[in-house]
Protein backbone atom coordinates (compact mmCIF):
# COMPACT_ATOMS: atom_id res chain seq x y z
CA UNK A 1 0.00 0.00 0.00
CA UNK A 2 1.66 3.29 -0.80
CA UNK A 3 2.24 5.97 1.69
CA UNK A 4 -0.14 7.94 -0.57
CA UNK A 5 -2.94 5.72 0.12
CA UNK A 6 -2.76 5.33 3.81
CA UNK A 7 -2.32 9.02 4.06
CA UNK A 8 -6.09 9.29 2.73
CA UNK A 9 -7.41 7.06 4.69
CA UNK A 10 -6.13 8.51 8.06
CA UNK A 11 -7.25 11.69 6.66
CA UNK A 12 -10.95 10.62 6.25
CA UNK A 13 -10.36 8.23 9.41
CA UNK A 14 -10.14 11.65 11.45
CA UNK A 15 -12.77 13.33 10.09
CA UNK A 16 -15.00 11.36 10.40
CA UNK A 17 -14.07 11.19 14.13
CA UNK A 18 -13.97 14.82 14.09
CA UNK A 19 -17.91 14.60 12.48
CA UNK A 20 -19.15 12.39 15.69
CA UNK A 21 -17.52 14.16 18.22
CA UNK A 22 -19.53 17.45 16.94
CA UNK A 23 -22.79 15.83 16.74
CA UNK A 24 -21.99 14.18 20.48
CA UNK A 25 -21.51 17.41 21.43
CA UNK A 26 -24.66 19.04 19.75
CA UNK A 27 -26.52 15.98 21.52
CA UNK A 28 -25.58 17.01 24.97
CA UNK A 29 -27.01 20.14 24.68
CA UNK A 30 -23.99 22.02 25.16
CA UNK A 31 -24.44 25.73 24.11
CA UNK A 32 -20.89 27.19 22.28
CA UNK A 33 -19.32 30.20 22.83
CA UNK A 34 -20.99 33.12 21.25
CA UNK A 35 -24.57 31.42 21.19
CA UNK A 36 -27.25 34.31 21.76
CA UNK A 37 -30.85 33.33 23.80
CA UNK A 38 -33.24 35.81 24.31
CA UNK A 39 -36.23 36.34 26.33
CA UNK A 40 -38.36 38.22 28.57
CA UNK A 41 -36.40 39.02 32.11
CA UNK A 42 -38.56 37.24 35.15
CA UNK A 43 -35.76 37.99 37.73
CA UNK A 44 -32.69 40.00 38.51
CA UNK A 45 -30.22 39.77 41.45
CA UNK A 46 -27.66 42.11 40.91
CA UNK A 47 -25.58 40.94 44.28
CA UNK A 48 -25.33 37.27 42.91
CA UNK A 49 -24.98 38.68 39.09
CA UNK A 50 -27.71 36.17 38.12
CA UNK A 51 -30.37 36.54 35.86
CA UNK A 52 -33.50 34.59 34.85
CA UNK A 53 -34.86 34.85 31.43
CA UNK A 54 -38.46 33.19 29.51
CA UNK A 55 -36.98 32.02 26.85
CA UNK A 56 -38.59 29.80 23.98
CA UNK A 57 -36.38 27.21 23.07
CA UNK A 58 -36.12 24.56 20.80
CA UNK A 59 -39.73 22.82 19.32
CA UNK A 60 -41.06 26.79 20.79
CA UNK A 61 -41.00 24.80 24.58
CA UNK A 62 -40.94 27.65 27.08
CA UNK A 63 -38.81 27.44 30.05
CA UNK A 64 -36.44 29.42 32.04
CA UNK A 65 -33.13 30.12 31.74
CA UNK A 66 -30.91 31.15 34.60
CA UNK A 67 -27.54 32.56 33.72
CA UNK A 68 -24.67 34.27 35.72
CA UNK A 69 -23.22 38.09 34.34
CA UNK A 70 -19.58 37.64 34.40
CA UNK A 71 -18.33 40.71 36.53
CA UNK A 72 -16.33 41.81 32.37
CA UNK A 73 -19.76 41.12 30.86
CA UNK A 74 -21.55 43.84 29.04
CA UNK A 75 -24.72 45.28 30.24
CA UNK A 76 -26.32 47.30 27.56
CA UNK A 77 -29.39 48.90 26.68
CA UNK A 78 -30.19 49.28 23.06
CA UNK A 79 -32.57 52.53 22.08
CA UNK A 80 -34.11 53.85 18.42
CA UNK A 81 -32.47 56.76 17.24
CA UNK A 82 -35.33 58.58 15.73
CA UNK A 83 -31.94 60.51 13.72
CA UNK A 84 -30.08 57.61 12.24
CA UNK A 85 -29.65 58.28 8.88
CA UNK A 86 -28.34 54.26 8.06
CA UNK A 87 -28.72 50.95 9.50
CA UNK A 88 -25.06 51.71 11.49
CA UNK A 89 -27.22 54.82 13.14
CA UNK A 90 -30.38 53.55 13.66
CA UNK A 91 -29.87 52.42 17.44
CA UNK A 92 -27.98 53.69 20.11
CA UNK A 93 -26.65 51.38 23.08
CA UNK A 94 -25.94 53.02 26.25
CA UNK A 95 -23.60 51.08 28.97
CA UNK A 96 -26.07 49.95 32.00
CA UNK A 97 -25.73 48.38 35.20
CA UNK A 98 -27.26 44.58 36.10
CA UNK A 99 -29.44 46.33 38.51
CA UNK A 100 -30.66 48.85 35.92
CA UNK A 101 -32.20 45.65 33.82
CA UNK A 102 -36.27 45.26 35.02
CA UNK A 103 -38.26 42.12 35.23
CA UNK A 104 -40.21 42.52 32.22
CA UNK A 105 -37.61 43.60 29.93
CA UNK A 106 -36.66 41.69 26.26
CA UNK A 107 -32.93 40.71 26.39
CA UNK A 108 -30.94 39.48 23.88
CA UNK A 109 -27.85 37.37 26.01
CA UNK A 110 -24.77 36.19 24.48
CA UNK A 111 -22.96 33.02 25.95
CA UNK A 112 -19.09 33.12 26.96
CA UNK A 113 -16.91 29.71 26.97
CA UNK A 114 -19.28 28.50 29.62
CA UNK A 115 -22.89 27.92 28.71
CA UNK A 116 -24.41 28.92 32.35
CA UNK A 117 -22.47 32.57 31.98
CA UNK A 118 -23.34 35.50 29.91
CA UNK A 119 -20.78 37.86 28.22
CA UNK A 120 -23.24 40.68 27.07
CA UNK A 121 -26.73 41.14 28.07
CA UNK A 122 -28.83 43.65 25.71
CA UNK A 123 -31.66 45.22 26.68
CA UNK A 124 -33.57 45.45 23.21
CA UNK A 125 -37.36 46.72 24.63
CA UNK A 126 -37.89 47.98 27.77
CA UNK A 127 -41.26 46.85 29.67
CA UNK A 128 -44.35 49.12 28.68
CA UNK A 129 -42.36 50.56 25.63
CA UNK A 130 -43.51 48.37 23.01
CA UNK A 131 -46.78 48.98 21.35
C-alpha cells in the first residue's frame, strides 16, 4: 500500500471522528461560545450577578433560563435613534448596570466559553415601551 494511500485514509479516518464528536456534542445540549438566547427578564439579582430569562427554546418549549453576568460582561441597553440616517445609526446602546435591567424587559444574552455565563446582556425593549 503506498504511503499515498494510507495518508487518505487517516485523513478521512479523522474526520470522520472529528464529524461524531460534533454531533456528540450538539446531543448534549452544550451551548458554544458566542450562542445568543433571548427572552423576557422574570428575575434579577444584581448581588449574585444572576439573571432569569423566559426564553422559547427549541420545538417553541418555554422554560427558564438562569444565567450568571460575568463581573467583564456587558450590560447594555439598546434605544431607536429617531436621527439615524443608516442601518449603522439607527440604534444607540448606552452602557447599563445589572441592577438597571427590570423584570419585564426583552434581552438578547450572548454566551461566553461556559454555557451557564453571559458575556453581554442587551436590553432590546424595555417593559411598557412596546406597542
Amino acid at each position: 500500500m503506498s504511503a499515498r494511500i494510507r495518508h487518505s485514509g487517516l485523513v478521512r479516518l479523522l474526520a470522520g471522528a472529528a464529524l461524531v464528536a460534533g454531533l456528540a456534542a450538539v446531543g448534549t445540549g452544550v451551548a458554544p461560545a458566542g450562542e445568543r438566547r433571548a427572552g423576557t427578564v422574570l428575575a434579577v439579582y444584581p448581588q449574585s450577578r444572576t439573571l432569569t430569562v423566559d426564553e422559547f427554546g427549541a420545538n417553541a418549549e418555554r422554560r427558564a433560563l438562569r444565567v450568571q453576568v460575568g463581573r467583564e460582561a456587558l450590560v447594555l441597553l439598546s434605544q431607536r435613534n429617531q436621527a439615524g440616517r443608516d442601518a449603522k445609526e439607527s440604534f444607540r446602546d448606552s452602557a447599563i448596570t445589572l441592577a438597571d435591567v427590570r423584570v419585564g424587559d426583552f434581552v438578547v444574552i450572548e454566551l461566553s466559553d461556559d454555557p451557564e455565563v453571559a458575556r453581554l446582556v442587551m436590553i432590546t425593549l424595555r417593559r411598557g415601551a412596546g406597542s
